[in-house]
N, C-alpha and C. Protein backbone atom coordinates (compact mmCIF):
# COMPACT_ATOMS: atom_id res chain seq x y z
N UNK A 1 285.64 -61.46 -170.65
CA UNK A 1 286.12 -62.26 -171.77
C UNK A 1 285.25 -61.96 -172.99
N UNK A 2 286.17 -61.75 -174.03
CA UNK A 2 285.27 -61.55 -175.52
C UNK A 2 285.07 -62.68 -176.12
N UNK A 3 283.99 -62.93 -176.66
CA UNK A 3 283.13 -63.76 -177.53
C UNK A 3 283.18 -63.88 -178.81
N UNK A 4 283.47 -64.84 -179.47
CA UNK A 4 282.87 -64.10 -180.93
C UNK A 4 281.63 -64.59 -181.43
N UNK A 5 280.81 -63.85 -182.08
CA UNK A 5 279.33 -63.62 -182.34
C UNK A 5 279.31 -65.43 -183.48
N UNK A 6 277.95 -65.73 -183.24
CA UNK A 6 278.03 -66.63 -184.38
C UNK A 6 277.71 -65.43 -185.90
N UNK A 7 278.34 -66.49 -187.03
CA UNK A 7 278.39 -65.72 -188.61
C UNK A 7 276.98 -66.04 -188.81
N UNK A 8 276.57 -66.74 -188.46
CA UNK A 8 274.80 -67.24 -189.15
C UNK A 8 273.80 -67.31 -188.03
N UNK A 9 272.41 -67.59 -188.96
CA UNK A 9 271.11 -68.00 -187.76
C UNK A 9 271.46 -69.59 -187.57
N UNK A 10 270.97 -70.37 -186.88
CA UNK A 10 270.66 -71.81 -187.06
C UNK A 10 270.20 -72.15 -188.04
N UNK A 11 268.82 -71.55 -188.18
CA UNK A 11 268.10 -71.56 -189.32
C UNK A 11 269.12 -71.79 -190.74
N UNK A 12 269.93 -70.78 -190.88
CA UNK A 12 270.66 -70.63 -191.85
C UNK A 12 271.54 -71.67 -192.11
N UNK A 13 271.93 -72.54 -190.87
CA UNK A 13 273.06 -73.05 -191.26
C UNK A 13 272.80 -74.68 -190.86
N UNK A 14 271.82 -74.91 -190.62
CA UNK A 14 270.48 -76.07 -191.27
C UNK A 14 270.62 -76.12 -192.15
N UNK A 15 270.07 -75.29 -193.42
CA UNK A 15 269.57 -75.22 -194.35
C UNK A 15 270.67 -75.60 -195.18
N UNK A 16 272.21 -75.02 -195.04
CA UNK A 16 273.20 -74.99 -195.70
C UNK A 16 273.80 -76.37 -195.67
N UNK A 17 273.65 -77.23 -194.40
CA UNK A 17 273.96 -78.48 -194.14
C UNK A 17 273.04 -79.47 -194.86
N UNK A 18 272.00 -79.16 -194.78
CA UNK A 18 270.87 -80.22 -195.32
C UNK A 18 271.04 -80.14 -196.67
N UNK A 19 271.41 -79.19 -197.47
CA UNK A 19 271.45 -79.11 -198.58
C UNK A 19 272.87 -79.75 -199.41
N UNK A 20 273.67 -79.70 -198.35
CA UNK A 20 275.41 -80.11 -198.88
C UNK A 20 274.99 -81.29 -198.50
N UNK A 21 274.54 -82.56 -197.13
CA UNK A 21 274.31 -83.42 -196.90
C UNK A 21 274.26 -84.48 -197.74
N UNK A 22 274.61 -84.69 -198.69
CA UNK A 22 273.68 -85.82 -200.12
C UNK A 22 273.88 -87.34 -199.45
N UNK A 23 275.28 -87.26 -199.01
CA UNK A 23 275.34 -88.88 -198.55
C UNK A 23 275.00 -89.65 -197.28
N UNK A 24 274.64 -88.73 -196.28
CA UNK A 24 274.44 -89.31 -195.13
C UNK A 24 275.01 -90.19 -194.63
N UNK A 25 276.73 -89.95 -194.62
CA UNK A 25 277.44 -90.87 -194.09
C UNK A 25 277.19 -89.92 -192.29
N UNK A 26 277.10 -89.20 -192.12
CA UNK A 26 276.68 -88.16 -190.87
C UNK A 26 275.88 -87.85 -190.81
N UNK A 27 274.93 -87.82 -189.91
CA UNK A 27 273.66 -86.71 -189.87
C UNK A 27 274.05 -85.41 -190.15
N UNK A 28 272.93 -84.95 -190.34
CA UNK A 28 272.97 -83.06 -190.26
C UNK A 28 273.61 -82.40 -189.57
N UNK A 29 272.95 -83.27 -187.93
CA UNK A 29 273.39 -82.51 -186.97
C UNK A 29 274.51 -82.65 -186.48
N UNK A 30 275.09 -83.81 -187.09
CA UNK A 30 276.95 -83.83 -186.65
C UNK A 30 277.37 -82.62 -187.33
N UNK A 31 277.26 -82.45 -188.05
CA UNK A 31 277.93 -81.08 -189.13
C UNK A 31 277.59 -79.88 -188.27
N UNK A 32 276.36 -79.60 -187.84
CA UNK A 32 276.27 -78.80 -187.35
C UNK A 32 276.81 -78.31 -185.98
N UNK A 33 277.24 -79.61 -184.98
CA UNK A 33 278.06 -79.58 -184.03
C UNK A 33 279.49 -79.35 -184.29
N UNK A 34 279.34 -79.86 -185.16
CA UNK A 34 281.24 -79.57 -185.65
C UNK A 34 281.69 -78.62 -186.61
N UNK A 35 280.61 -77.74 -186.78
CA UNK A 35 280.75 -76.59 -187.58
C UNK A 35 280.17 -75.29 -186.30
N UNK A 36 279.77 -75.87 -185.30
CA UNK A 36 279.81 -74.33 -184.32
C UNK A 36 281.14 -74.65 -183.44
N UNK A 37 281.46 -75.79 -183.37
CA UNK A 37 282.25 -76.07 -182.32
C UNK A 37 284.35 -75.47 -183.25
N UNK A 38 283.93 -75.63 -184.28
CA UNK A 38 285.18 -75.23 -185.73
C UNK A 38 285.27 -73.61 -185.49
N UNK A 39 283.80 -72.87 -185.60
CA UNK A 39 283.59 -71.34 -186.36
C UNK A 39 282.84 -70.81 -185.53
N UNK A 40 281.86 -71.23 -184.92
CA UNK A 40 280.78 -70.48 -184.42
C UNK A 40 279.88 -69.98 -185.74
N UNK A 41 279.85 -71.27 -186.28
CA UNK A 41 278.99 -70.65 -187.72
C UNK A 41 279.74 -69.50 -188.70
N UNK A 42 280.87 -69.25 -188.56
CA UNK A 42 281.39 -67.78 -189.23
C UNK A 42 282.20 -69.02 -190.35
N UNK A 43 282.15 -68.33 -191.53
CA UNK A 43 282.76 -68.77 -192.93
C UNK A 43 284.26 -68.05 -192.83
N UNK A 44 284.87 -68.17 -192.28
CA UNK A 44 286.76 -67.19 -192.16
C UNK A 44 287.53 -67.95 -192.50
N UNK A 45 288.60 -67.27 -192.58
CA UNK A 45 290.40 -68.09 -192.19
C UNK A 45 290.44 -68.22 -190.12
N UNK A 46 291.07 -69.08 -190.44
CA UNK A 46 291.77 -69.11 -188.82
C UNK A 46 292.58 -68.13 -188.44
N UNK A 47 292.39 -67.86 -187.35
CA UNK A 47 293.38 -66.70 -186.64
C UNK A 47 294.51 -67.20 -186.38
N UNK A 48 295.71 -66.89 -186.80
CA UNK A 48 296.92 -67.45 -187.09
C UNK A 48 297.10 -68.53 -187.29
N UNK A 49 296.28 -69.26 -188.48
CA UNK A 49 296.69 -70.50 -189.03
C UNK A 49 295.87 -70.61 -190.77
N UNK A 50 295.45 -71.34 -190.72
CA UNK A 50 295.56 -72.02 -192.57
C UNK A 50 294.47 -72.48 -192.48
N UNK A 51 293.83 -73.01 -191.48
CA UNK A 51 292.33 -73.09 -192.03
C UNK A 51 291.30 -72.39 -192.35
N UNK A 52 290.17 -72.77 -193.29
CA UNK A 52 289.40 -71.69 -193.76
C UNK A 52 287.72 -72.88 -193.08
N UNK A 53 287.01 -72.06 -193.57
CA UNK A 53 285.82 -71.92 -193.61
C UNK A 53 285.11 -72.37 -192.40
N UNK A 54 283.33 -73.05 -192.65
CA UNK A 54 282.57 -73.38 -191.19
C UNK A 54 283.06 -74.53 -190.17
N UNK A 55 284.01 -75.86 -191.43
CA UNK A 55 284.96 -76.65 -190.90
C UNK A 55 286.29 -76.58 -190.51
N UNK A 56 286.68 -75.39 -190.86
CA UNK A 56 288.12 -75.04 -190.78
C UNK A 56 289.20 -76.21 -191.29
N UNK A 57 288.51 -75.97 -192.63
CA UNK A 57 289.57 -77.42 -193.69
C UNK A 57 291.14 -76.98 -193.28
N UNK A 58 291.86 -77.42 -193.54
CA UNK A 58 293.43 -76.95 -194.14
C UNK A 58 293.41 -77.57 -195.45
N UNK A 59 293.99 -76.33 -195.97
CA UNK A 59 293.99 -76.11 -197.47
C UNK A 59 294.95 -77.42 -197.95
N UNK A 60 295.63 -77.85 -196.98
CA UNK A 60 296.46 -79.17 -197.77
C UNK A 60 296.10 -79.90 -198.11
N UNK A 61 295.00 -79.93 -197.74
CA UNK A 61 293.59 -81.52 -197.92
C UNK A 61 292.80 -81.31 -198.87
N UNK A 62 292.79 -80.03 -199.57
CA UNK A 62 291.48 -79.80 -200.92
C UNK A 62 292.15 -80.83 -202.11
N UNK A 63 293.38 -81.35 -202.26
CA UNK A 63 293.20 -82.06 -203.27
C UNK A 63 292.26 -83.26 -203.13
N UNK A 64 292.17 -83.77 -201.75
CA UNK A 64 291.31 -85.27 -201.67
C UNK A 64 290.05 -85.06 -202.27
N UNK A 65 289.38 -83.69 -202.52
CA UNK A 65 287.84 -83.92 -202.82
C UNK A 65 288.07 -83.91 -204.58
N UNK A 66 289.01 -83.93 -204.98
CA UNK A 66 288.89 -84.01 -206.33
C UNK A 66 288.08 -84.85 -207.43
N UNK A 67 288.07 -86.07 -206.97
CA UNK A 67 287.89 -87.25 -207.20
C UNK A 67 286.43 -87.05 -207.23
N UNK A 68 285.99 -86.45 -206.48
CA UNK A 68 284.23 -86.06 -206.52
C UNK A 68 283.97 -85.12 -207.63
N UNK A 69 284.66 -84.80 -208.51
CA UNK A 69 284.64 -83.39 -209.62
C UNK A 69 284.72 -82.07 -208.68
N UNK A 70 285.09 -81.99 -207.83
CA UNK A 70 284.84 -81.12 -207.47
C UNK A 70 286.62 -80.20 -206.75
N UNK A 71 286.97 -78.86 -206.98
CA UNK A 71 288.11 -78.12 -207.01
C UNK A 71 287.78 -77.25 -205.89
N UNK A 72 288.72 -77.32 -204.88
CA UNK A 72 288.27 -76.51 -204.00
C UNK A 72 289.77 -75.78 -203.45
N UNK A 73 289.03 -73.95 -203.71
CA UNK A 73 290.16 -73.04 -203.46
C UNK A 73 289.67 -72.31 -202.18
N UNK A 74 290.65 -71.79 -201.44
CA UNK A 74 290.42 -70.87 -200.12
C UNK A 74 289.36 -69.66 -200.43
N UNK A 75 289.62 -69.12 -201.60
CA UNK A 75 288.92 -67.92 -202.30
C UNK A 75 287.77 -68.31 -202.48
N UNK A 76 287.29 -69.54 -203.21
CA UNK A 76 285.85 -69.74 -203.17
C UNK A 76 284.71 -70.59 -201.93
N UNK A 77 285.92 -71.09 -201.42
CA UNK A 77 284.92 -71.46 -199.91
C UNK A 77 284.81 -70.15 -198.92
N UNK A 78 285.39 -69.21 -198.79
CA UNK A 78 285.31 -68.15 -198.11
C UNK A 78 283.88 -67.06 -198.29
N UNK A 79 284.18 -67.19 -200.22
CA UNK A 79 282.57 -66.36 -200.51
C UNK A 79 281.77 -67.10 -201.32
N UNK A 80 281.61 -68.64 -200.67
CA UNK A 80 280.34 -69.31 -200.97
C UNK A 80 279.89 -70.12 -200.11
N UNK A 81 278.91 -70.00 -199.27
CA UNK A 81 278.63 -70.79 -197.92
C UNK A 81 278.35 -72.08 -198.31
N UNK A 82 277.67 -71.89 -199.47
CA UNK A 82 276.95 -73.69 -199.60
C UNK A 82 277.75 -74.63 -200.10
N UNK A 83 278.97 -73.62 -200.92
CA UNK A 83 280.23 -74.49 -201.48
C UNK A 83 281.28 -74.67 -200.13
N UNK A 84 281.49 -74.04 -199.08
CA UNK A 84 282.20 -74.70 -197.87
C UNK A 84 281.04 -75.86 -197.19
N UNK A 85 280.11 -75.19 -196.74
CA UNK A 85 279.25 -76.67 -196.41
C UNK A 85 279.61 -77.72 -197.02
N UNK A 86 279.52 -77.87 -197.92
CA UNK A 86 279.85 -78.96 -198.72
C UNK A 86 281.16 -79.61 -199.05
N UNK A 87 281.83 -78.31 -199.35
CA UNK A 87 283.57 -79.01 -198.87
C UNK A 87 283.79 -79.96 -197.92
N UNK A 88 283.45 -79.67 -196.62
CA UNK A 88 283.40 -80.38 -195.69
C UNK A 88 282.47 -81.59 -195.65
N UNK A 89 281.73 -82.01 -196.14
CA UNK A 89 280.92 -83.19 -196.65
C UNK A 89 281.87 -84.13 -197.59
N UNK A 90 282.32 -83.22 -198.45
CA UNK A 90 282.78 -84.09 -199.83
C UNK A 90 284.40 -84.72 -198.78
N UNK A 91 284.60 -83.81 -198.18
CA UNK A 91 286.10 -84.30 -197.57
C UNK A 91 285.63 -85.51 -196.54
N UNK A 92 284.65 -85.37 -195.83
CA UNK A 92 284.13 -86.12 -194.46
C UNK A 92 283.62 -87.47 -195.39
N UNK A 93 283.04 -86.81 -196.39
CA UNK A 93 283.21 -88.72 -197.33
C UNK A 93 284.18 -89.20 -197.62
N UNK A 94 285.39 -88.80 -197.94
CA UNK A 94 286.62 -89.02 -198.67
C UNK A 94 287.68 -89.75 -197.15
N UNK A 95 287.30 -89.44 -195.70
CA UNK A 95 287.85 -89.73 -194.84
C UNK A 95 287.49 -90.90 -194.51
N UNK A 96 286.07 -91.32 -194.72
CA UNK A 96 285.51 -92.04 -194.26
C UNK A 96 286.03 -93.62 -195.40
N UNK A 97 285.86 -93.06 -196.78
CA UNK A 97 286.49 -93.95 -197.81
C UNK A 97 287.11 -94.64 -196.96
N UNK A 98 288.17 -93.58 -197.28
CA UNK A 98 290.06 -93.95 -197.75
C UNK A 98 290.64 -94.66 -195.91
N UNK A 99 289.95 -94.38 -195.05
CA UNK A 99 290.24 -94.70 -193.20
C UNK A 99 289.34 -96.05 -192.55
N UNK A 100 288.17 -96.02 -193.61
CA UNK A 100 287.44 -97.68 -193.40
C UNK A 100 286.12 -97.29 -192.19
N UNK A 101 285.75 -95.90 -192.56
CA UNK A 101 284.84 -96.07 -191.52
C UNK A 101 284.17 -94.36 -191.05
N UNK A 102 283.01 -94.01 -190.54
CA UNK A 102 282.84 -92.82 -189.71
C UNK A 102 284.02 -92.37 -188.76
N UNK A 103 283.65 -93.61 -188.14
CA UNK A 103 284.61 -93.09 -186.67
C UNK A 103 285.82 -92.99 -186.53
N UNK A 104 286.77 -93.32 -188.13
CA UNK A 104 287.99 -93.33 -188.29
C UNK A 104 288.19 -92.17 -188.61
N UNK A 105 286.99 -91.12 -189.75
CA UNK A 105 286.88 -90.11 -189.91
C UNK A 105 287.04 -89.23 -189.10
N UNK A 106 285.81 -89.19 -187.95
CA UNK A 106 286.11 -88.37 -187.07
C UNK A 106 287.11 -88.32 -186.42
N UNK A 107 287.73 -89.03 -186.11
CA UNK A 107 289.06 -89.16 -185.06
C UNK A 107 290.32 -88.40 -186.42
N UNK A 108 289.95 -88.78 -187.51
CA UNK A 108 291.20 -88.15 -188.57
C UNK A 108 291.19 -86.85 -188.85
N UNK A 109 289.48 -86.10 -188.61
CA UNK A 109 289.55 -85.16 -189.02
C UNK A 109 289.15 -84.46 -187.72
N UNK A 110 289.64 -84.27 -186.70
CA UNK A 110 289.21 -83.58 -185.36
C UNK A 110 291.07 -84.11 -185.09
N UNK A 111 291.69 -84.29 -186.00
CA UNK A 111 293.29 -84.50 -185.73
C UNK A 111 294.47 -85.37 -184.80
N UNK A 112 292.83 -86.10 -184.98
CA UNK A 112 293.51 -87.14 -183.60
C UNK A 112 294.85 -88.27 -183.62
N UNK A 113 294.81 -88.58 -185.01
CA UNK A 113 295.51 -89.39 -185.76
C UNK A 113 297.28 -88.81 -185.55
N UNK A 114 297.08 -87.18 -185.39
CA UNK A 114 298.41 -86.73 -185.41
C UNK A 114 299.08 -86.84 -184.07
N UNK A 115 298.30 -86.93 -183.02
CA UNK A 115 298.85 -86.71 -181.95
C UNK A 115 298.37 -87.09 -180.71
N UNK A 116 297.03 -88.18 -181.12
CA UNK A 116 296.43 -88.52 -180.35
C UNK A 116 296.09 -88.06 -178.40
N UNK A 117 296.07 -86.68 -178.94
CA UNK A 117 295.73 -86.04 -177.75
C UNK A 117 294.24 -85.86 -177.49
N UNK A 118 293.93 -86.34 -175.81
CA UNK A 118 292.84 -86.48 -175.82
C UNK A 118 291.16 -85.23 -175.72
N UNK A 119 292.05 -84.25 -175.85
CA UNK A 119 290.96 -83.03 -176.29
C UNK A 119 290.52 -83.31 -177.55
N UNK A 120 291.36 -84.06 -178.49
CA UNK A 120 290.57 -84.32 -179.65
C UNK A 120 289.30 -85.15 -180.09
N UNK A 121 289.65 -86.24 -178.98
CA UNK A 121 288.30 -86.77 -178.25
C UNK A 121 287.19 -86.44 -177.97
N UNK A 122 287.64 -85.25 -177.12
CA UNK A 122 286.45 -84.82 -177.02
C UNK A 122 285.81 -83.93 -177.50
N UNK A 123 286.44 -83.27 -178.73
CA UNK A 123 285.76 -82.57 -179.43
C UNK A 123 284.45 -83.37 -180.18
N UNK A 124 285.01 -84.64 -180.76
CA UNK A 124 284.44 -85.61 -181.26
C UNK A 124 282.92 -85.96 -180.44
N UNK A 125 283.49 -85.95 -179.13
CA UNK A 125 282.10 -86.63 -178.06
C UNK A 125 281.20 -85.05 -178.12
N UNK A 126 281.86 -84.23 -178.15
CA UNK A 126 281.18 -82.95 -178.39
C UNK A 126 280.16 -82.29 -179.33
N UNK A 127 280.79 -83.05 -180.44
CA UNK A 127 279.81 -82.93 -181.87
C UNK A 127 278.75 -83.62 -181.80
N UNK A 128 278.87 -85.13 -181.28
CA UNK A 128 278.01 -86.41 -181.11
C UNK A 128 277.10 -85.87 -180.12
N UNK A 129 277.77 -85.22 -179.05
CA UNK A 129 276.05 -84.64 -177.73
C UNK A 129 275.79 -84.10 -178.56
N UNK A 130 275.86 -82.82 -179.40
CA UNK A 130 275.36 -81.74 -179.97
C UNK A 130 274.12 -82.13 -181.23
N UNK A 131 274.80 -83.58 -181.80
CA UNK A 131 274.09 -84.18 -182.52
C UNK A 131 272.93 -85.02 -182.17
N UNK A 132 273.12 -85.51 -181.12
CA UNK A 132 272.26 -86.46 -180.18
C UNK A 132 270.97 -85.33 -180.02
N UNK A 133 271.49 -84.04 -178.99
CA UNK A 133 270.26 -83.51 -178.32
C UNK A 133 269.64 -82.67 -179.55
N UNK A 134 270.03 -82.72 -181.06
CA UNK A 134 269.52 -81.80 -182.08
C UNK A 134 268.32 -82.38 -182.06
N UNK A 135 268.86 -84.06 -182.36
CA UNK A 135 268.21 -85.26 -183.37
C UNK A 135 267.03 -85.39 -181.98
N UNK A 136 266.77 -85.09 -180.68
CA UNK A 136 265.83 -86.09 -179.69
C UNK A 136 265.71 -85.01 -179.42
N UNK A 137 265.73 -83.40 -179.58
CA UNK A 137 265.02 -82.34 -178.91
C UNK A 137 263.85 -81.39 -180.37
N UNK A 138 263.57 -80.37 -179.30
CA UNK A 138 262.34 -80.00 -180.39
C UNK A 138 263.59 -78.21 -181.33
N UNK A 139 263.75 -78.66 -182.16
CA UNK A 139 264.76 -77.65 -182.53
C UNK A 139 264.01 -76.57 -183.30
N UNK A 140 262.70 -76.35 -182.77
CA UNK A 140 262.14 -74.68 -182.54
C UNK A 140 262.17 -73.92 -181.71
N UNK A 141 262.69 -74.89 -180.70
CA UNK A 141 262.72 -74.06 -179.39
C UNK A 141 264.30 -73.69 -178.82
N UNK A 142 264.50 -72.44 -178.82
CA UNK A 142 265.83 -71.52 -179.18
C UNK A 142 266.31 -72.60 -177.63
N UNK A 143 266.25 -72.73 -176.54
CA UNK A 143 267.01 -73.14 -175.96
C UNK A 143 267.23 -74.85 -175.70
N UNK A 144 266.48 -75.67 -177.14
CA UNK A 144 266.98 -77.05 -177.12
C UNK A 144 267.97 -76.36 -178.08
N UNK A 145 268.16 -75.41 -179.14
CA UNK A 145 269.49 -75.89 -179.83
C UNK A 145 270.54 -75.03 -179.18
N UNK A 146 270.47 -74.19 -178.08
CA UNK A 146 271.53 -73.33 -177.34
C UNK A 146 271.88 -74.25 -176.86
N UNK A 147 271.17 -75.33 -175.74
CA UNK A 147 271.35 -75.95 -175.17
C UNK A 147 272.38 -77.77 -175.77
N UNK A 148 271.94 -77.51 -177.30
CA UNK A 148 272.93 -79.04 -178.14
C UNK A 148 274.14 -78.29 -178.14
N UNK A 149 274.27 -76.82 -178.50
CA UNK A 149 275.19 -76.17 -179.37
C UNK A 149 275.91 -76.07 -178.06
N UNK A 150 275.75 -75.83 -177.13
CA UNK A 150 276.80 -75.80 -175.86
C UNK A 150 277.34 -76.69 -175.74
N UNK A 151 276.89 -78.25 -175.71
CA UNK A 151 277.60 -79.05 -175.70
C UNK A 151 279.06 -79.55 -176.96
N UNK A 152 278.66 -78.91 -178.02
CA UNK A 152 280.12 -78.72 -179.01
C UNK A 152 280.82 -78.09 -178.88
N UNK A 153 280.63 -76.54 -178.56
CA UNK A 153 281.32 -75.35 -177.95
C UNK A 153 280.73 -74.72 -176.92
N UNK A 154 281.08 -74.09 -175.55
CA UNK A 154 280.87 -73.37 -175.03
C UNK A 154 280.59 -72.12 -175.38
N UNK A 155 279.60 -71.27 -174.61
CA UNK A 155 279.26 -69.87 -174.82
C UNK A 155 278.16 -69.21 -174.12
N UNK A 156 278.42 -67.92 -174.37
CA UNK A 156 277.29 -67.10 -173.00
C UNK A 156 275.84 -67.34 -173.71
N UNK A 157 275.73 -68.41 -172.87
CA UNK A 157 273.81 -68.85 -173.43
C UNK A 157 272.95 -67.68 -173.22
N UNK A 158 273.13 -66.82 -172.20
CA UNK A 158 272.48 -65.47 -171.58
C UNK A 158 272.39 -64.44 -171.92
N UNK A 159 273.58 -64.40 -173.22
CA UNK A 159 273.87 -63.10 -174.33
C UNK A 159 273.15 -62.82 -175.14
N UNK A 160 272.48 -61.85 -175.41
CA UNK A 160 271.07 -61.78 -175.99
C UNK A 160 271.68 -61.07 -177.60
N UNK A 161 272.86 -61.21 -177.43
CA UNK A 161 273.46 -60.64 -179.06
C UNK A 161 273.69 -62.58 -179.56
N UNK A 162 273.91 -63.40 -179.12
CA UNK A 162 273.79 -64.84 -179.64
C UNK A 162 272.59 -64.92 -180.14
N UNK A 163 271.63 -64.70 -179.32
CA UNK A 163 269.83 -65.07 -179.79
C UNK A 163 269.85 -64.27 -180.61
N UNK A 164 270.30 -62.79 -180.99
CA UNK A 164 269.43 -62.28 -182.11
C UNK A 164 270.19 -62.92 -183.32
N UNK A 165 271.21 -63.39 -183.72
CA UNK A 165 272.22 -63.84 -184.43
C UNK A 165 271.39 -65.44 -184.87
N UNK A 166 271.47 -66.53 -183.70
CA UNK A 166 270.97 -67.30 -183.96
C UNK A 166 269.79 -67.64 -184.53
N UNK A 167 268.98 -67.12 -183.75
CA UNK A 167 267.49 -67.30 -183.41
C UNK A 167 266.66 -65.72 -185.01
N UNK A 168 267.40 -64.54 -185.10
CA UNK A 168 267.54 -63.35 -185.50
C UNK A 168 265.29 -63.14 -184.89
């Protein structure tokens, strides 16, 4: 079975989260669970579909971040990492607004709302371990965050092309 490589280090995509982060309606490390568990860290389009970037927005939803000043096109979240980081912040506030809550968020934006199927669930409980063991482990040590990041998405922890990627 083929893999696909993560797009970033951890390191890298820390940095990109902490920096889009301003409101702390989420920790860091939710973003970061739900941005390996979305991309594997890679900034793309979806493979036969419409979402773009580390959250895999759908483009139907960039009008909601407006209201923040802020315009968001497929073209510029694709070749600006810190401006998709943040897309996904400015939208994950805007869910949280307009739905009365985090957890209305998550459940709206992990698509649960459409079809209330319960994999969407657990993507959700997926982000939350990933976030849990970021926030209570020592995240210098390459296999507490292999070990959070598995719990959002699966992957060959043993693949030594992940560590140089992650870890570089």
């Amino acid at each position: 079975m083929k893999f696909t490589l993560p797009g970033k280090s951890y390191a890298d995509m820390a940095s990109l989260v902490y920096d889009a982060n301003d409101d702390m309606i989420f920790p860091d490390e939710l973003y970061i669970g739900l941005f390996w568990e979305e991309s594997i860290f890679n900034n793309k389009k979806q493979v036969g579909g419409t979402a773009i970037g580390f959250g895999q927005m759908e483009p139907k939803e960039f009008w909601q971040v407006k209201k923040y000043g802020v315009t968001l096109t497929s073209d510029r979240m694709l070749h600006d990492d810190a401006f998709c980081a943040k897309a996904t912040v400015l939208y994950m506030r805007h869910l949280s607004s307009a739905l009365g809550g985090p957890e209305a968020a998550l459940r709206a934006y992990a698509g649960y709302s459409y079809d209330h199927a319960a994999w969407r669930l657990a993507k959700i409980t997926g982000w939350k371990a990933c976030s849990n063991a970021l926030q209570s482990g020592d995240t210098t040590d390459s296999d507490v965050v292999k070990n959070a990041l598995f719990q959002s998405r699966s992957f060959p922890r043993d693949n030594s092309a992940y560590d140089d990627v992650l870890f570089g």
